[in-house]
Protein backbone atom coordinates (compact mmCIF):
# COMPACT_ATOMS: atom_id res chain seq x y z
CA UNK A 1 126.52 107.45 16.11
CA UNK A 2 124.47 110.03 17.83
CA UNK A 3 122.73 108.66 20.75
CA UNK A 4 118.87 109.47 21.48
CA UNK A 5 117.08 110.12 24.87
CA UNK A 6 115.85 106.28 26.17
CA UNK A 7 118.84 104.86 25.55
CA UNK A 8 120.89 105.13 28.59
CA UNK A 9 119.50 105.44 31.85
CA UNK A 10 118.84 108.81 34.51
CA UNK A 11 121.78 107.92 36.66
CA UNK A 12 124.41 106.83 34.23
CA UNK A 13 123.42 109.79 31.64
CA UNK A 14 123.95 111.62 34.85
CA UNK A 15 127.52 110.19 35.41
CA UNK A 16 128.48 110.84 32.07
CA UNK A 17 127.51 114.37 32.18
CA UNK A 18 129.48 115.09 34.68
CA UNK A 19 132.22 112.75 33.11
CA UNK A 20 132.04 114.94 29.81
CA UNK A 21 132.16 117.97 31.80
CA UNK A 22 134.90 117.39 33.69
CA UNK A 23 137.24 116.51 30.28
CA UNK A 24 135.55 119.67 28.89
CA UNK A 25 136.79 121.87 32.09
CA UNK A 26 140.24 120.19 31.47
CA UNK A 27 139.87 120.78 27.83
CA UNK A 28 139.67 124.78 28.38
CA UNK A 29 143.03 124.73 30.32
CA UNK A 30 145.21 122.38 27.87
CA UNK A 31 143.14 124.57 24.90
CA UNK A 32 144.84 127.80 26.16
CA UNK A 33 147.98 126.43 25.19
CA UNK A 34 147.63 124.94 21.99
CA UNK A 35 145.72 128.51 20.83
CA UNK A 36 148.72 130.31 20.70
CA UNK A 37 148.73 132.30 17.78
CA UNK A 38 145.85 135.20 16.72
CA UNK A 39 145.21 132.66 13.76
CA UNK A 40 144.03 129.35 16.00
CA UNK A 41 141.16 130.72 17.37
CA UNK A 42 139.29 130.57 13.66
CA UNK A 43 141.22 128.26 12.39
CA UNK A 44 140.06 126.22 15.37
CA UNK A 45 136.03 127.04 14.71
CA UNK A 46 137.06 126.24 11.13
CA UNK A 47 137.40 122.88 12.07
CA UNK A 48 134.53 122.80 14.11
CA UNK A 49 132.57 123.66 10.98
CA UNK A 50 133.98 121.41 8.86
CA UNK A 51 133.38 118.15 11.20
CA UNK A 52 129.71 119.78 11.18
CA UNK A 53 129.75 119.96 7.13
CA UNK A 54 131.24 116.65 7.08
CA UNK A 55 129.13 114.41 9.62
CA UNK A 56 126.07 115.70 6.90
CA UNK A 57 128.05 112.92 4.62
CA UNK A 58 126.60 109.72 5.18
CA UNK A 59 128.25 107.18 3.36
CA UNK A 60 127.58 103.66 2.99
CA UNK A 61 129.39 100.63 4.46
CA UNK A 62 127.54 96.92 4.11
CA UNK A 63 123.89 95.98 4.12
CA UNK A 64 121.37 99.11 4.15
CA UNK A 65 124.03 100.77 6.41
CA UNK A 66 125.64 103.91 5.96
CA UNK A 67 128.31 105.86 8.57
CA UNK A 68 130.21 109.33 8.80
CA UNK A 69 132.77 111.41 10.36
CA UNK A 70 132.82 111.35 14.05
CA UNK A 71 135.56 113.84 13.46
CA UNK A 72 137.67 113.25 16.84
CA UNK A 73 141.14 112.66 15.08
CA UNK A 74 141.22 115.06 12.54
CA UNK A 75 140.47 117.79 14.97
CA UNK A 76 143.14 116.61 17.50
CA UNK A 77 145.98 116.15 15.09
CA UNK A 78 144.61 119.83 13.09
CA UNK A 79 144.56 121.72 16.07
CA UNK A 80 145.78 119.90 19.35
CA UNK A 81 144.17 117.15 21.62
CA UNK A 82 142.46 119.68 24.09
CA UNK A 83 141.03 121.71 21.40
CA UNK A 84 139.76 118.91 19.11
CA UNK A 85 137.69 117.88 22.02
CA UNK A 86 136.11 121.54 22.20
CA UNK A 87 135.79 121.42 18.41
CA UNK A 88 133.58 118.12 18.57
CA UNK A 89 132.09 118.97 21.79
CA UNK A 90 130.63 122.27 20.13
CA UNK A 91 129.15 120.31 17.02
CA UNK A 92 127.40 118.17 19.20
CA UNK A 93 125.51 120.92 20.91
CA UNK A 94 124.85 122.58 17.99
CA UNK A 95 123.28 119.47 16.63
CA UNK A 96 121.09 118.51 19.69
CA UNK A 97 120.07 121.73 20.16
CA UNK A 98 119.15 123.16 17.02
CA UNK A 99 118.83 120.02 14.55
CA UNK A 100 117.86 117.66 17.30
CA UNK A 101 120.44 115.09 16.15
CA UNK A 102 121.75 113.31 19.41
CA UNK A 103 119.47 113.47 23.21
CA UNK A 104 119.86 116.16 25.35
CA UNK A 105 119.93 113.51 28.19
CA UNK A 106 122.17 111.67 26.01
CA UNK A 107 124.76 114.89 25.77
CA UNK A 108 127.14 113.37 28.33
CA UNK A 109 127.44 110.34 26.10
CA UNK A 110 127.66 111.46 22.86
CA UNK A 111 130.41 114.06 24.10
CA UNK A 112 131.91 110.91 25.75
CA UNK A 113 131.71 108.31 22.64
CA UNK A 114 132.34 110.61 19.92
CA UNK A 115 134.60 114.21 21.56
CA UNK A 116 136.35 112.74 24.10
CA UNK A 117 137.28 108.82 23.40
CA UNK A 118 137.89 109.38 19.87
CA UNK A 119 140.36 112.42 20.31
CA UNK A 120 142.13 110.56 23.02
CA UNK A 121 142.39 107.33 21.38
CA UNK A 122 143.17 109.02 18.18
CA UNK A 123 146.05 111.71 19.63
CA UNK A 124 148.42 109.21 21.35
CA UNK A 125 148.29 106.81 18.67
CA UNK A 126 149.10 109.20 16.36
CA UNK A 127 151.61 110.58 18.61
CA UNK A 128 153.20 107.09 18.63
CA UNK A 129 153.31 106.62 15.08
CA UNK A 130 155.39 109.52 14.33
CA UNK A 131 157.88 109.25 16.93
CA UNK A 132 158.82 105.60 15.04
CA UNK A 133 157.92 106.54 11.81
CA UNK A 134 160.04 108.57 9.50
CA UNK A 135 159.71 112.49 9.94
CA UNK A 136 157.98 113.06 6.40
CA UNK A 137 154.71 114.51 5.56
CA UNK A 138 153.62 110.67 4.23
CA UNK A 139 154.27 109.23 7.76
CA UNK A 140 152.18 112.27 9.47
CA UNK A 141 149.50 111.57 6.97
CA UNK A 142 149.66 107.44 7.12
CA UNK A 143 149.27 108.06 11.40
CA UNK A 144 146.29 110.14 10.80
CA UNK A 145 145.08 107.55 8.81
CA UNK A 146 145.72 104.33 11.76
CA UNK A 147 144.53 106.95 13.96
CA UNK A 148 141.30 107.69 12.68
CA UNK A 149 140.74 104.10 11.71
CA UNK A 150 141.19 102.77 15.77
CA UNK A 151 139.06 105.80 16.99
CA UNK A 152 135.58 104.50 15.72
CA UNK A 153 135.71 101.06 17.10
CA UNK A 154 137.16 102.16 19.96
CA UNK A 155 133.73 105.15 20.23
CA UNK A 156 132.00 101.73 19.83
CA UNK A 157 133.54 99.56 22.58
CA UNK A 158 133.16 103.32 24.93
CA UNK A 159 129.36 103.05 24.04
CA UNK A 160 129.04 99.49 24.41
CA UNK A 161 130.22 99.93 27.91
CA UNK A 162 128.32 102.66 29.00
CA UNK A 163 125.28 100.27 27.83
CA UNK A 164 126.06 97.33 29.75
CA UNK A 165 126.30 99.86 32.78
CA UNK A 166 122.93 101.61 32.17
CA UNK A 167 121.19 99.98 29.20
CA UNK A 168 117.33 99.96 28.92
CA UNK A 169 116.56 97.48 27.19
CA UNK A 170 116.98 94.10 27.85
CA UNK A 171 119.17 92.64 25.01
CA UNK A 172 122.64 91.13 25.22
CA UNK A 173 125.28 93.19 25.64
CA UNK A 174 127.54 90.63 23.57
CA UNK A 175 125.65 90.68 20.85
CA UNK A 176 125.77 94.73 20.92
CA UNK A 177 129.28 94.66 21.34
CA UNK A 178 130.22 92.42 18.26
CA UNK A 179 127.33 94.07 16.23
CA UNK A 180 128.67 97.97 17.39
CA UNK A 181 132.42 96.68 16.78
CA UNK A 182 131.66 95.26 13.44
CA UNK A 183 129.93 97.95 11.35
CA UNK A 184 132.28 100.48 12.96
CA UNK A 185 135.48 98.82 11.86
CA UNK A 186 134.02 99.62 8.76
CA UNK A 187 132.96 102.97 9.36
CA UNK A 188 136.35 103.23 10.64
CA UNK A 189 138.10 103.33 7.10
CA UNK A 190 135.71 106.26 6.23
CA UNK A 191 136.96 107.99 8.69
CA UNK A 192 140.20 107.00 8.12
CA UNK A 193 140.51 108.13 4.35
CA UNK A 194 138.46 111.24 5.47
CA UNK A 195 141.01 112.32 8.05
CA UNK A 196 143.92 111.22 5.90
CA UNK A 197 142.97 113.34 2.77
CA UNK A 198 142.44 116.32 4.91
CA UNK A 199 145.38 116.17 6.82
CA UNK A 200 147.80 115.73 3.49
CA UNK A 201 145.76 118.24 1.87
CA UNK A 202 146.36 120.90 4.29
CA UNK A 203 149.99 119.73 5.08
CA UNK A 204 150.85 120.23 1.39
CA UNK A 205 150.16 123.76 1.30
CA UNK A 206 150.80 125.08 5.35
CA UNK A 207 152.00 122.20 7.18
CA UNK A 208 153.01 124.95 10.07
CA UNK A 209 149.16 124.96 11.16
CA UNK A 210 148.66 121.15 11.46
CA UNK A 211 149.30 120.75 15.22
CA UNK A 212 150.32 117.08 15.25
CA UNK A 213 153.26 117.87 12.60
CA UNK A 214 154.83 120.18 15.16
CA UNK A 215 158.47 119.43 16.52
CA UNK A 216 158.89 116.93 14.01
CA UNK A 217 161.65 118.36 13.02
CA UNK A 218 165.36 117.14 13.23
CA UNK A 219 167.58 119.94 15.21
CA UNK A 220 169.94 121.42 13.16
CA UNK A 221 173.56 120.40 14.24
CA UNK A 222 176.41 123.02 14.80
CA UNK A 223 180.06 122.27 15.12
CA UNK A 224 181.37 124.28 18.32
CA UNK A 225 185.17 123.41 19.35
CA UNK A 226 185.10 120.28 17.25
CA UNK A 227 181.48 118.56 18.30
CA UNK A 228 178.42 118.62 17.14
CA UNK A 229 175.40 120.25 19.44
CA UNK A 230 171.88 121.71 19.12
CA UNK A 231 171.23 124.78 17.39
CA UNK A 232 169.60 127.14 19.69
CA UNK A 233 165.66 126.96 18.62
CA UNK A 234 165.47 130.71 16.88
CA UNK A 235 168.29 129.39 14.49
CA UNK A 236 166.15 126.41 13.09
CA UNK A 237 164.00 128.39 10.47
CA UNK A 238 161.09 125.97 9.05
CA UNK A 239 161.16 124.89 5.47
CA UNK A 240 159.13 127.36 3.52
CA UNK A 241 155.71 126.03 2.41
CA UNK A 242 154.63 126.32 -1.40
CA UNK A 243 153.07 129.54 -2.58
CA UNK A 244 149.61 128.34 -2.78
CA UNK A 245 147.24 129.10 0.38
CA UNK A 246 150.24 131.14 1.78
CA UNK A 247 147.70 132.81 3.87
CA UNK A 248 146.10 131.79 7.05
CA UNK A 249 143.30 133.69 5.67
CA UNK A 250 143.22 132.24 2.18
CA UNK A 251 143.23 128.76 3.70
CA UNK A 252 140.58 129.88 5.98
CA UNK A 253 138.32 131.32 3.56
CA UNK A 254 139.09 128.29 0.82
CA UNK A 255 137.99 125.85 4.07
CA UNK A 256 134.77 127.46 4.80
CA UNK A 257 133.40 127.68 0.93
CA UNK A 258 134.47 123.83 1.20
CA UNK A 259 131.97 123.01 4.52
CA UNK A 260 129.72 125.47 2.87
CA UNK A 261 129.53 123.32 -0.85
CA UNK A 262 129.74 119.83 1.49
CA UNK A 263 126.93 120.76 3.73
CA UNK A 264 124.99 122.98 1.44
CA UNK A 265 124.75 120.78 -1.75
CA UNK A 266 127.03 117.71 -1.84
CA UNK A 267 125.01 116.13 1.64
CA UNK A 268 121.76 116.12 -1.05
CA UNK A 269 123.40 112.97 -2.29
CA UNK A 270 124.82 111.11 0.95
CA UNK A 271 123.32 108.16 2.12
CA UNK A 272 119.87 107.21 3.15
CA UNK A 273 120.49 104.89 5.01
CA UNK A 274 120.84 104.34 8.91
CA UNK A 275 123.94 105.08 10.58
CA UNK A 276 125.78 102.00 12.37
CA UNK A 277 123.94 102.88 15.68
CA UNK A 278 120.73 103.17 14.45
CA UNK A 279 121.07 99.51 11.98
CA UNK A 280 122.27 98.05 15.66
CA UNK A 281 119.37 99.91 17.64
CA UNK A 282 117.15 98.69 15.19
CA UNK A 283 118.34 94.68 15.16
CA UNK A 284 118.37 94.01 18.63
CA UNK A 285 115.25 96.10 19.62
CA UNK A 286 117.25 99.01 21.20
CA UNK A 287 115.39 101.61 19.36
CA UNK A 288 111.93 100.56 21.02
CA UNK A 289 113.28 102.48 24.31
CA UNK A 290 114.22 105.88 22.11
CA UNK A 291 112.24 108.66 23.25
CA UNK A 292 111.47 112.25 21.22
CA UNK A 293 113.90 114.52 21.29
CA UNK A 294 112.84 117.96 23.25
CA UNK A 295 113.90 120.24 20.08
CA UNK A 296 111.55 117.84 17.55
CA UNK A 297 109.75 120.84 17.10
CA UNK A 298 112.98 123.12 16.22
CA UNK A 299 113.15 125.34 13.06
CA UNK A 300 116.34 123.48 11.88
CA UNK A 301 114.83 120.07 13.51
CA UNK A 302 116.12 116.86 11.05
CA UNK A 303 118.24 119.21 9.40
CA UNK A 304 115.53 120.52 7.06
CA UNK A 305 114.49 124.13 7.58
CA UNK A 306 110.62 124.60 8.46
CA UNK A 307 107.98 125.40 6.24
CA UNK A 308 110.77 125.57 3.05
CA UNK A 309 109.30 123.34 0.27
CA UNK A 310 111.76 120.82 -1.51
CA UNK A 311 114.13 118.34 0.29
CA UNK A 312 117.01 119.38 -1.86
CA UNK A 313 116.56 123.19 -0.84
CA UNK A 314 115.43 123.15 2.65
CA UNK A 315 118.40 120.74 3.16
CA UNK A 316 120.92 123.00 1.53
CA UNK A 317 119.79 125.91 3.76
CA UNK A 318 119.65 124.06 6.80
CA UNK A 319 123.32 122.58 6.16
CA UNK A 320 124.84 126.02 5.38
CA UNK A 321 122.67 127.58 8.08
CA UNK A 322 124.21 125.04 10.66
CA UNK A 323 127.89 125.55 8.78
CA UNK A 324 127.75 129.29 9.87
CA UNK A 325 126.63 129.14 13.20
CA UNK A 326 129.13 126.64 13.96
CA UNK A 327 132.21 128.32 12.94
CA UNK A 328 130.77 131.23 14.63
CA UNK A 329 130.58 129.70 17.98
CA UNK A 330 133.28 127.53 17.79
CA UNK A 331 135.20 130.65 16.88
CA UNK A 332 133.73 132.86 19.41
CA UNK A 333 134.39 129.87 22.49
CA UNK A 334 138.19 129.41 21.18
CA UNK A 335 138.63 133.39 20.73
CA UNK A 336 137.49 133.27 24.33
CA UNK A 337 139.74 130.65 25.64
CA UNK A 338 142.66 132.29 24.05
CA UNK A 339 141.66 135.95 25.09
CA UNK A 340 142.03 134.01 28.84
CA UNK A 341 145.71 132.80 27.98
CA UNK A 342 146.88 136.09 26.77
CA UNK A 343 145.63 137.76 29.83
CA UNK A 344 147.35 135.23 32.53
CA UNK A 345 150.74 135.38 30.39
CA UNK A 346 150.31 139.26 30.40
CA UNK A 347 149.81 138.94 34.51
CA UNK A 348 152.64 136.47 35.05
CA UNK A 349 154.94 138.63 32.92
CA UNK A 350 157.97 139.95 34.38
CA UNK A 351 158.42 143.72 34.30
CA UNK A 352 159.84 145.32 31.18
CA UNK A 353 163.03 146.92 33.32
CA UNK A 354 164.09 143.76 34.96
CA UNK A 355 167.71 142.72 34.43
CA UNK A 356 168.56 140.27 31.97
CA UNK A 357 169.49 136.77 33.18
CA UNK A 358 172.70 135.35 31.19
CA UNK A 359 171.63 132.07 32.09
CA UNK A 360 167.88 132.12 30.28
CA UNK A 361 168.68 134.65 27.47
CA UNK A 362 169.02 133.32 24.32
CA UNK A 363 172.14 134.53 22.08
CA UNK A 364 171.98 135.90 18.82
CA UNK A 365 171.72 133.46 15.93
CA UNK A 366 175.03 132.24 14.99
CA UNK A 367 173.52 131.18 11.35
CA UNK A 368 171.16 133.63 10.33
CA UNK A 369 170.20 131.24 7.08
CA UNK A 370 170.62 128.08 8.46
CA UNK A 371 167.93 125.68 7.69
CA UNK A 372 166.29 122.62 8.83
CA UNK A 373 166.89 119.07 7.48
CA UNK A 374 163.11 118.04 7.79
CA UNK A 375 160.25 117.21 5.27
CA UNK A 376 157.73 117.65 7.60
């Protein structure tokens, strides 16, 4: 669904530059908070990599027309709303700039369409679902799926819009809409079984590191003088995961061989065929008004690498080329934002010798062992 230059218009490529800019600004203050840990900075450009590895995967849908990842809900309900915008935003520059995949007038859309309206869309349905859904690991994986499925239309209405706005060519916008809508409902289910396979996969073995599982847990109950309250927070110890990929590490290095075998070797063998953009661009005469992209001429341009003979090899490199430079920038920009948090926490601490406050301090666990009642 990545838009070329021509498509949109000066002024309203313009306005949704500074649109995507602004969520992106917003994005770096919410992302502070959801990077807590020293593990969510790569785990974060992880999943930057692997929506890169995974958008390589055409697939098809219905009539010469294929579709892939846009990658918006997994990364919000992985690693947090604010951050899965960042993670999508930062595949999208990598793309236009070094595999000239999507304008660089058109940047302010695509971050638009496919960061910020499918993350959004995506995180408070899925934050819906589980409030009203049992608290199980099924329920957090059958939201991701609804979740993912709404997001692509819904990138397809958010583009349809911006086209009726500042369009240039002269076709009818209702005929774009139901066209766009249409082949991305289907899309839509990709993305859907996508997210939802990922998601399970990773809840089975850590479900502590998908954020959109957190505080889904019941509170355990204590009886004080004959009633029932909340245990204090550092009582409720989370249900242990299973052995396998006990390590942040293990899960990150077992992540990155997978976007390394996906983008490397198994995108060889995705589909040929044009995305659901480009089959609507081409119908109704949209793709008359595309112009060439300002990084045609880039090593990595098409994602092939230049002057390496064989599709199947200059592919491969180019896919695992793009795979490490990903998760290297998206790790360096989160390490970054987080380096930021720890450094206005460490300011707005209070000093070590200050009296303790009976009112905030927390007592002592009354239950060292006491567990949690949750599945999640």
């Amino acid at each position: 669904m990545h838009v070329p230059d021509g498509f949109i218009n000066a002024p309203v490529s313009a306005a949704t530059a500074v649109v995507a800019a602004g969520a992106i600004a917003v994005s770096l203050r919410g992302a502070r908070r959801e990077l807590g840990s020293e593990r969510a900075a790569p785990l974060a450009g992880l999943v930057a990599a692997f929506v890169f590895a995974v958008q390589m995967l055409n697939f098809p849908v219905a009539g010469g027309t294929s579709g892939h990842l846009l990658g918006g809900a997994l990364a919000a309900i992985l690693v947090g709303p604010y951050t899965g915008v960042l993670c999508v935003s930062v595949v999208l520059l990598m793309q236009a700039i070094l595999f000239a995949d999507g304008g660089l007038t058109a940047l302010g859309v695509n971050i638009t369409c496919m960061a910020i309206v499918t993350t959004v869309v995506a995180y408070v349905l899925f934050r819906g679902l589980v409030k009203v859904l049992p608290r199980t690991r099924r329920s957090v994986t059958a939201a991701s799926f609804v979740a993912a499925l709404v997001s692509v239309p819904a990138s397809a209405i958010a583009f349809t819009l911006i086209y009726a706005i500042g369009g240039t060519a002269d076709v009818s916008i209702g005929r774009v809409a139901t066209a766009m809508v249409g082949v991305h409902l289907l899309i839509g289910l990709g993305e859907a079984v996508i997210t939802a396979m990922t998601v399970g996969a990773v809840i089975a073995v850590r479900p502590d590191l998908v954020y959109g599982a957190r505080g889904l847990g019941r509170r355990l109950k204590l009886r004080v003088d004959g009633e029932l309250v909340d245990a204090p927070v550092a009582e409720a110890e989370p249900r242990r995961a299973p052995t396998v990929a006990r390590s942040p590490r293990g899960l990150w290095i077992g992540g990155l061989v997978t976007s390394l075998v996906l983008a490397g070797f198994v995108s060889f063998y995705a589909s040929a065929d044009p995305d659901g953009l480009e089959r609507v661009a081409t119908d109704h005469g949209i793709d008359e008004k595309a112009e060439e992209h300002d990084a045609a001429d880039s090593p990595l341009a098409d994602y092939g690498v230049k002057d390496v003979e064989g599709a199947r090899l200059s592919g491969g490199l180019a896919g695992v080329i793009g795979v490490g430079l990903t998760v290297a920038a998206g790790t360096g920009v989160f390490w970054v934002v987080r380096r930021r948090r720890s450094g206005e926490t460490s300011d707005a601490a209070p000093p070590a010798n200050k009296p303790s406050d009976p009112d905030t301090d927390t007592a002592p666990p009354a239950n060292k062992h006491a567990g949690t009642d949750t599945d999640v």
